[in-house]
C-alpha atoms as a PDB file:
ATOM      1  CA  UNK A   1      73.799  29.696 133.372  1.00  0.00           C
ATOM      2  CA  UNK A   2      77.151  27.888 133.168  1.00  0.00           C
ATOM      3  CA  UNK A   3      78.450  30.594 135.474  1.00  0.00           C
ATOM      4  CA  UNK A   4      75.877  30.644 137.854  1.00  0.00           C
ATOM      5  CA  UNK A   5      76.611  26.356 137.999  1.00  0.00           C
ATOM      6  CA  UNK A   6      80.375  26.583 137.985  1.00  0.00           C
ATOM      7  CA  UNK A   7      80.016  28.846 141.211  1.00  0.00           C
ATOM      8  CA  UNK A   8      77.542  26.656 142.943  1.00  0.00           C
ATOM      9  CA  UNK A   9      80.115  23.390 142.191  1.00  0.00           C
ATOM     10  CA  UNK A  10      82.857  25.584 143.170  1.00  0.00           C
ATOM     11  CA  UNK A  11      80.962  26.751 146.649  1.00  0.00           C
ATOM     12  CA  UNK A  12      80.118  23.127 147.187  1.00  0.00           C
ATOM     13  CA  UNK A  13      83.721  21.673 147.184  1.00  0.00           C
ATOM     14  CA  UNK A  14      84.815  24.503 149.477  1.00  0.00           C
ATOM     15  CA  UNK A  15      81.864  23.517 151.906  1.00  0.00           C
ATOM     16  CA  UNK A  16      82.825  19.544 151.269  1.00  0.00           C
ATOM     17  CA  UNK A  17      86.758  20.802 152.257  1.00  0.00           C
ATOM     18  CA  UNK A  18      85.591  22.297 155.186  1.00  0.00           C
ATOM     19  CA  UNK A  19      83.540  19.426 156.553  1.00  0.00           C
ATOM     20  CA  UNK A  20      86.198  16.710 155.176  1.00  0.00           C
ATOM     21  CA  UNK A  21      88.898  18.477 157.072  1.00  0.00           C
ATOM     22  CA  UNK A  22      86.247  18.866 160.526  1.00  0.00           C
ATOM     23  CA  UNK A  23      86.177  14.882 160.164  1.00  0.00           C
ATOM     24  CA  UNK A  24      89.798  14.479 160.292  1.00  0.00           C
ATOM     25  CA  UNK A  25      90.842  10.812 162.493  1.00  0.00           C
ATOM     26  CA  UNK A  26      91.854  11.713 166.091  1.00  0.00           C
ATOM     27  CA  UNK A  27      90.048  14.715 166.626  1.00  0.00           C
ATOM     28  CA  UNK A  28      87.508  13.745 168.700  1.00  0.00           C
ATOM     29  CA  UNK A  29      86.957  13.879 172.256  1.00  0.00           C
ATOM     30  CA  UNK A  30      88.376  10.459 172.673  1.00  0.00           C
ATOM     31  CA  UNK A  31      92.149  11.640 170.863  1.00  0.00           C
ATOM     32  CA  UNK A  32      92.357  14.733 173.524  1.00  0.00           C
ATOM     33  CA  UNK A  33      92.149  12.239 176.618  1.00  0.00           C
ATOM     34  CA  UNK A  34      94.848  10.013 175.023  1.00  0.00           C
ATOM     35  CA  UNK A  35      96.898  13.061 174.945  1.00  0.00           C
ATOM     36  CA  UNK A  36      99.738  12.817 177.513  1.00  0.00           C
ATOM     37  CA  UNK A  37     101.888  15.936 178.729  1.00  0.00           C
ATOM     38  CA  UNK A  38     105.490  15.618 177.594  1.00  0.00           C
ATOM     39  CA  UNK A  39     108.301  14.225 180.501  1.00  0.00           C
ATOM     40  CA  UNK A  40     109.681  16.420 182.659  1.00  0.00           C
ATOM     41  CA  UNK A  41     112.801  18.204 181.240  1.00  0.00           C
ATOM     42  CA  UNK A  42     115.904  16.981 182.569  1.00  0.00           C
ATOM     43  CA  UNK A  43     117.019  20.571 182.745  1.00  0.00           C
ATOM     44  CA  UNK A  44     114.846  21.166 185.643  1.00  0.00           C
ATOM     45  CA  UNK A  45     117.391  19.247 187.598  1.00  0.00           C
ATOM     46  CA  UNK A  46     119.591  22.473 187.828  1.00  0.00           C
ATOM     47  CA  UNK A  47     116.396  24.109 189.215  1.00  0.00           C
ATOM     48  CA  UNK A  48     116.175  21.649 191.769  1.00  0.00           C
ATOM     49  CA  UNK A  49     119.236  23.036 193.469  1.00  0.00           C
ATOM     50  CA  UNK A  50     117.610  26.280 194.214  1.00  0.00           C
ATOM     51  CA  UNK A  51     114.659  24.202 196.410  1.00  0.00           C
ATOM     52  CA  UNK A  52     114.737  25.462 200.274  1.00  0.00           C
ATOM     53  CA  UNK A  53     115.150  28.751 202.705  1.00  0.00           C
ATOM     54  CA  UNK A  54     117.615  31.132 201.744  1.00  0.00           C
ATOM     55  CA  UNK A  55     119.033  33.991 203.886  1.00  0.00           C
ATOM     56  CA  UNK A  56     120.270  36.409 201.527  1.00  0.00           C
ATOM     57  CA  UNK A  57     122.755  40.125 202.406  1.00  0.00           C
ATOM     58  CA  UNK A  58     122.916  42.524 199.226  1.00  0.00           C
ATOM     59  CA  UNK A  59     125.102  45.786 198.438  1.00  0.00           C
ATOM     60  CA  UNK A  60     123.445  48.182 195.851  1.00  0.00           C
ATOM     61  CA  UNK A  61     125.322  51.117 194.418  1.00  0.00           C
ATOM     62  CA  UNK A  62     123.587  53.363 192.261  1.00  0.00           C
ATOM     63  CA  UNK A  63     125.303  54.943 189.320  1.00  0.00           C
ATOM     64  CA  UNK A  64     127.077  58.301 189.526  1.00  0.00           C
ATOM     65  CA  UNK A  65     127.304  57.863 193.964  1.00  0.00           C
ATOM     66  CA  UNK A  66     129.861  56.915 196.255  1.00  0.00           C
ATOM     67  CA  UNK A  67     126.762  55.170 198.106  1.00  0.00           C
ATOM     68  CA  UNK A  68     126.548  52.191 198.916  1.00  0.00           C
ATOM     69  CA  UNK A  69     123.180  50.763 200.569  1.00  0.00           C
ATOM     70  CA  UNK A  70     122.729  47.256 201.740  1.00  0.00           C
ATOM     71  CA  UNK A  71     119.887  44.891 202.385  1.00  0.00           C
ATOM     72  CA  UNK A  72     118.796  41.438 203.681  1.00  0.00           C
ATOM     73  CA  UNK A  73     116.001  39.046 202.787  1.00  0.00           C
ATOM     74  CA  UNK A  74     114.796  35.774 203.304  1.00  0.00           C
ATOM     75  CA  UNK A  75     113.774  33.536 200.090  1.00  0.00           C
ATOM     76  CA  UNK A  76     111.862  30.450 199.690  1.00  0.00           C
ATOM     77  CA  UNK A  77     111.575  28.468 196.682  1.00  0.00           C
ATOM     78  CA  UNK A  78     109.719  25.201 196.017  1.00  0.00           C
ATOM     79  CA  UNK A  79     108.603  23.071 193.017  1.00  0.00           C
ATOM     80  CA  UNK A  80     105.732  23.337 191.603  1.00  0.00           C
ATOM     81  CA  UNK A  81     102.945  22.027 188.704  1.00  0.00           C
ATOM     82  CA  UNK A  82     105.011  18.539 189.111  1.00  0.00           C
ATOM     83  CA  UNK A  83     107.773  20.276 188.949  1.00  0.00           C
ATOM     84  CA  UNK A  84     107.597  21.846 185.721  1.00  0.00           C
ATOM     85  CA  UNK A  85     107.929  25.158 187.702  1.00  0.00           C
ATOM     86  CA  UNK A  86     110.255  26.342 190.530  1.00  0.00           C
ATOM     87  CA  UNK A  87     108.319  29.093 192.350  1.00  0.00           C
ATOM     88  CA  UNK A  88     110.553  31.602 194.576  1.00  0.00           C
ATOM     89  CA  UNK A  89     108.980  33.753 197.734  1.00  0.00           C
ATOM     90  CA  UNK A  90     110.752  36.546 198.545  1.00  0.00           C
ATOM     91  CA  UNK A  91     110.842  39.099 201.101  1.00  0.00           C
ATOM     92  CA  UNK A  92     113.660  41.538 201.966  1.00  0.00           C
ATOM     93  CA  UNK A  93     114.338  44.347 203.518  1.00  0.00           C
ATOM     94  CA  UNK A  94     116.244  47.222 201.285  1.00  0.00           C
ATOM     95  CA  UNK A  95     117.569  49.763 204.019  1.00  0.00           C
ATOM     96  CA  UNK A  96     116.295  53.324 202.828  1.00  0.00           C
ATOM     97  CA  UNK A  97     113.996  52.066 199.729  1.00  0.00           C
ATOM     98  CA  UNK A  98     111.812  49.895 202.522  1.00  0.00           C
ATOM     99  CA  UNK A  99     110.631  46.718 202.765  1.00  0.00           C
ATOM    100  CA  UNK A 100     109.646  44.626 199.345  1.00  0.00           C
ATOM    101  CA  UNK A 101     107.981  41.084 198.667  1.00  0.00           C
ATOM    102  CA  UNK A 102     108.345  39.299 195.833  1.00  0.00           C
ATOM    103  CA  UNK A 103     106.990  36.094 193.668  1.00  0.00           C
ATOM    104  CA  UNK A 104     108.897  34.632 190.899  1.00  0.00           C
ATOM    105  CA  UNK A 105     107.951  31.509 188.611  1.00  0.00           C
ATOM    106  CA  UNK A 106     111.413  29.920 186.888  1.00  0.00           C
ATOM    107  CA  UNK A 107     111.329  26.471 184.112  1.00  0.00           C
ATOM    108  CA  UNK A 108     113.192  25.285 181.132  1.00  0.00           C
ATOM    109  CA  UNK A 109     111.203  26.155 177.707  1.00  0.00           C
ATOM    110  CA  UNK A 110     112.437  23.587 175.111  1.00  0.00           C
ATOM    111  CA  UNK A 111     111.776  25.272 172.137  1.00  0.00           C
ATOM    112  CA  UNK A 112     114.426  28.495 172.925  1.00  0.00           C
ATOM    113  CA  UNK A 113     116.326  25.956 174.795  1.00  0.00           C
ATOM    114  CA  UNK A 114     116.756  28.505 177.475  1.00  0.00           C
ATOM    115  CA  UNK A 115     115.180  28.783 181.070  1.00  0.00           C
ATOM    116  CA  UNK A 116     112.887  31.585 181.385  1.00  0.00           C
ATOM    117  CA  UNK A 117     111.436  33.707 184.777  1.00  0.00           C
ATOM    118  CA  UNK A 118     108.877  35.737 185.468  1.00  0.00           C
ATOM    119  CA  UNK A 119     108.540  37.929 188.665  1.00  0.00           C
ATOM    120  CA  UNK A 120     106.256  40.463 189.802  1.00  0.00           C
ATOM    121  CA  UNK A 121     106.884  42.458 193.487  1.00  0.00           C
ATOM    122  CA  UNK A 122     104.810  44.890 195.613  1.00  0.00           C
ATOM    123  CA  UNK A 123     106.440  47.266 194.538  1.00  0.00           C
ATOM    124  CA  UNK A 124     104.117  46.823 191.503  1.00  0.00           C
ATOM    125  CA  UNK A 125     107.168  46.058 189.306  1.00  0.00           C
ATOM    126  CA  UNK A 126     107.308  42.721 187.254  1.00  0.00           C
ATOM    127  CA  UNK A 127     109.544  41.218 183.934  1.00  0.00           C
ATOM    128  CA  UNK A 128     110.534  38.710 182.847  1.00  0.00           C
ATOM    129  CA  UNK A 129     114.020  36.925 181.791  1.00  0.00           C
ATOM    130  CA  UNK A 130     116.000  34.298 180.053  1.00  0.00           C
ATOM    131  CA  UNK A 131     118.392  31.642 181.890  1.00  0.00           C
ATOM    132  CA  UNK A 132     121.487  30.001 180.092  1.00  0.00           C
ATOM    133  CA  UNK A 133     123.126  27.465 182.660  1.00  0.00           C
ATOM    134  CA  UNK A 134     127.152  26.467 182.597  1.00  0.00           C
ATOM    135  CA  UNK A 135     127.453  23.117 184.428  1.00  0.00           C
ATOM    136  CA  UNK A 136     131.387  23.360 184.908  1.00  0.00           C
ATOM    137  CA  UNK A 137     131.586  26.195 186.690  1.00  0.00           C
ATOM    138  CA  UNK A 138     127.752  26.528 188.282  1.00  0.00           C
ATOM    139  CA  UNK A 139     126.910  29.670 187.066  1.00  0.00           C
ATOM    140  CA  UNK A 140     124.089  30.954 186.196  1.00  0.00           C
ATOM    141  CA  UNK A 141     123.725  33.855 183.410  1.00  0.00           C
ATOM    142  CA  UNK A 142     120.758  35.961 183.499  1.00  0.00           C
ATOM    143  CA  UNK A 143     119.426  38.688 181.024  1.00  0.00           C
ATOM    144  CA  UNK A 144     115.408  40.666 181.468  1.00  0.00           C
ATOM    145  CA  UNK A 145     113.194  43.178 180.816  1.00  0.00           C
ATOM    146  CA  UNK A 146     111.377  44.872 183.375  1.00  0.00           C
ATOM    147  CA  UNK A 147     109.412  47.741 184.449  1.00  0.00           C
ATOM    148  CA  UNK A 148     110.157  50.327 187.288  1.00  0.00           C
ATOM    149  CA  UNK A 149     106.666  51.797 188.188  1.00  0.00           C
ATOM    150  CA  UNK A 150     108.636  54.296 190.624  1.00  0.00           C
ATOM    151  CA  UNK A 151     110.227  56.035 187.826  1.00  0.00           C
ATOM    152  CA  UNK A 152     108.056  55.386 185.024  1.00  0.00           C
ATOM    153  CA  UNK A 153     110.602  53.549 182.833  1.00  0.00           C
ATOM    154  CA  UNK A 154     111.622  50.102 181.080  1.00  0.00           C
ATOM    155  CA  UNK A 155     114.681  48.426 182.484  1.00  0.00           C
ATOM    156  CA  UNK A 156     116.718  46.016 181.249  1.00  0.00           C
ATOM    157  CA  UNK A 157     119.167  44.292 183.290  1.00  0.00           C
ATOM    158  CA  UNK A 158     121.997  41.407 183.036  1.00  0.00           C
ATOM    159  CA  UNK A 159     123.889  39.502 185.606  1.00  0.00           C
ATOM    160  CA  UNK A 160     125.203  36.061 187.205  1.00  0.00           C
ATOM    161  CA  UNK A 161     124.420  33.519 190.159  1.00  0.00           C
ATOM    162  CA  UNK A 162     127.225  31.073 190.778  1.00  0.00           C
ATOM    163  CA  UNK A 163     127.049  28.210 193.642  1.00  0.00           C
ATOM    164  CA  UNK A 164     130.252  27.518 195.061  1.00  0.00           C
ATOM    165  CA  UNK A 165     128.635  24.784 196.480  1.00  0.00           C
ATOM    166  CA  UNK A 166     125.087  23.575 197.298  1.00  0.00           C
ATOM    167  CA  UNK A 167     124.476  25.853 200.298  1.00  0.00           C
ATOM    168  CA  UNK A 168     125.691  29.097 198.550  1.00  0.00           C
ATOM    169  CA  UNK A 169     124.920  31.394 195.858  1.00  0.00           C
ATOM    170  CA  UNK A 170     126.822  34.425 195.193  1.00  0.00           C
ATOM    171  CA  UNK A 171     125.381  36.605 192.657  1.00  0.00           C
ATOM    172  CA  UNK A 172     125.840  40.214 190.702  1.00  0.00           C
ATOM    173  CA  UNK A 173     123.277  42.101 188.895  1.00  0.00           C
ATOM    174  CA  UNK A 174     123.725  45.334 186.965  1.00  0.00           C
ATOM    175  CA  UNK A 175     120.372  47.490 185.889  1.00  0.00           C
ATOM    176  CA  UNK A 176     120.058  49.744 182.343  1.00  0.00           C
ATOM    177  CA  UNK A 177     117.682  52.298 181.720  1.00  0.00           C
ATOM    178  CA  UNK A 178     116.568  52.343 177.881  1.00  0.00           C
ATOM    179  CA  UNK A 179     117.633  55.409 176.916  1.00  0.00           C
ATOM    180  CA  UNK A 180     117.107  57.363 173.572  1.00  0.00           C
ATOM    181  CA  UNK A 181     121.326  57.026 173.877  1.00  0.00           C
ATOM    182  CA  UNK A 182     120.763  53.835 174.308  1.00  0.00           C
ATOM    183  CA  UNK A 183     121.833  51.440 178.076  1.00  0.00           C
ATOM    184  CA  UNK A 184     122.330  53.894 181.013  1.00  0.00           C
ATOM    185  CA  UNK A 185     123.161  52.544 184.139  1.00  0.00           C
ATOM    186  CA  UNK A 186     120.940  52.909 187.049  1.00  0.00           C
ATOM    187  CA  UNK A 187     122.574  50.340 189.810  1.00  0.00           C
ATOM    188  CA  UNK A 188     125.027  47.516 190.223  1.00  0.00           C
ATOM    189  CA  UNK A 189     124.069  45.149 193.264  1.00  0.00           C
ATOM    190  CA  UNK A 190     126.076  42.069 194.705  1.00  0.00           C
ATOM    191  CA  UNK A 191     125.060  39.457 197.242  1.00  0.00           C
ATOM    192  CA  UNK A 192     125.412  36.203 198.620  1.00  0.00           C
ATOM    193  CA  UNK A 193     122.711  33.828 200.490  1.00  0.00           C
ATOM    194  CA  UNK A 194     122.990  30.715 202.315  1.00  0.00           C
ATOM    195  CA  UNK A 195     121.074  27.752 202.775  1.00  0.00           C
ATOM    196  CA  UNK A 196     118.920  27.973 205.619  1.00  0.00           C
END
């Protein structure tokens, strides 16, 4: 019998926990509408540079060749979600792998203190990437995963975007395949594009 009451007292306080911590101040209705998003990150300045048209020339070189194939495309990229988010649209012409268009999303995450992107293209390849920024020299350096749906593999890839000024960007990007050797290099591409 004293069993059989200890468990009912002990069942009761668990049940009285539960409801005292459902009761807890501020988390009603009323506390989520006096919830405010954060500010803006100041960070999303650097972003800002990247807002316009872009007319953009590349040179890709995949490993092992001699070959060198070139490209053009036109890029625009505007702020958006009040301007938590840069948003690129891309299309581009890539010579003898045809045309491509792509969407990428760009914005400063405050916990990895990092920028991150995300990009998808109709290709029906997408990844995603982290962003450290160096102020002195305007460079960009870029590191992601992706996926190549053409070739059935996971990529990784690292590489740069430098503004010699506002109306330039020069960039370099190199492309891995994740080997069971480890990194193998599939391409190295350069380019530059200009304001608009």
């Amino acid at each position: 019998m004293y069993r059989r009451n200890l468990m009912a007292g002990l069942a009761a306080c668990v049940v009285g926990a539960a409801l005292a911590g459902c009761q807890q101040p501020g988390q009603n209705m009323q506390g989520m509408q006096d919830m405010k998003p954060p500010p803006r990150a100041p960070e999303m300045a650097h972003l800002d540079k990247w807002i316009g048209s872009w007319n953009g020339t590349s040179q890709m070189k995949m490993a092992g060749t001699d070959k060198t194939m070139t490209g053009t495309g036109r890029n625009t990229i505007t702020s958006v979600c009040d301007g938590r988010y840069i948003m690129e649209q891309m299309d581009a012409d890539m010579g003898e792998m045809g045309k491509m268009s792509m969407i990428g999303m760009y914005t400063w995450d405050p916990a990895k203190k990092k920028y991150r992107s995300w990009w998808f293209d109709s290709h029906g390849g997408s990844g995603e990437g982290w962003m450290t920024y160096n102020e002195q020299t305007r460079t960009w350096s870029l590191d992601a995963s992706s996926r190549n749906p053409a070739m059935g593999m996971e990529t990784v890839g690292e590489g740069t975007m430098k503004m010699p000024d506002d109306n330039t960007i020069e960039w370099t990007w190199s492309e891995y395949h994740k080997g069971l050797l480890g990194k193998e290099k599939m391409m190295d591409i350069t380019g530059t594009s200009t304001r608009g």
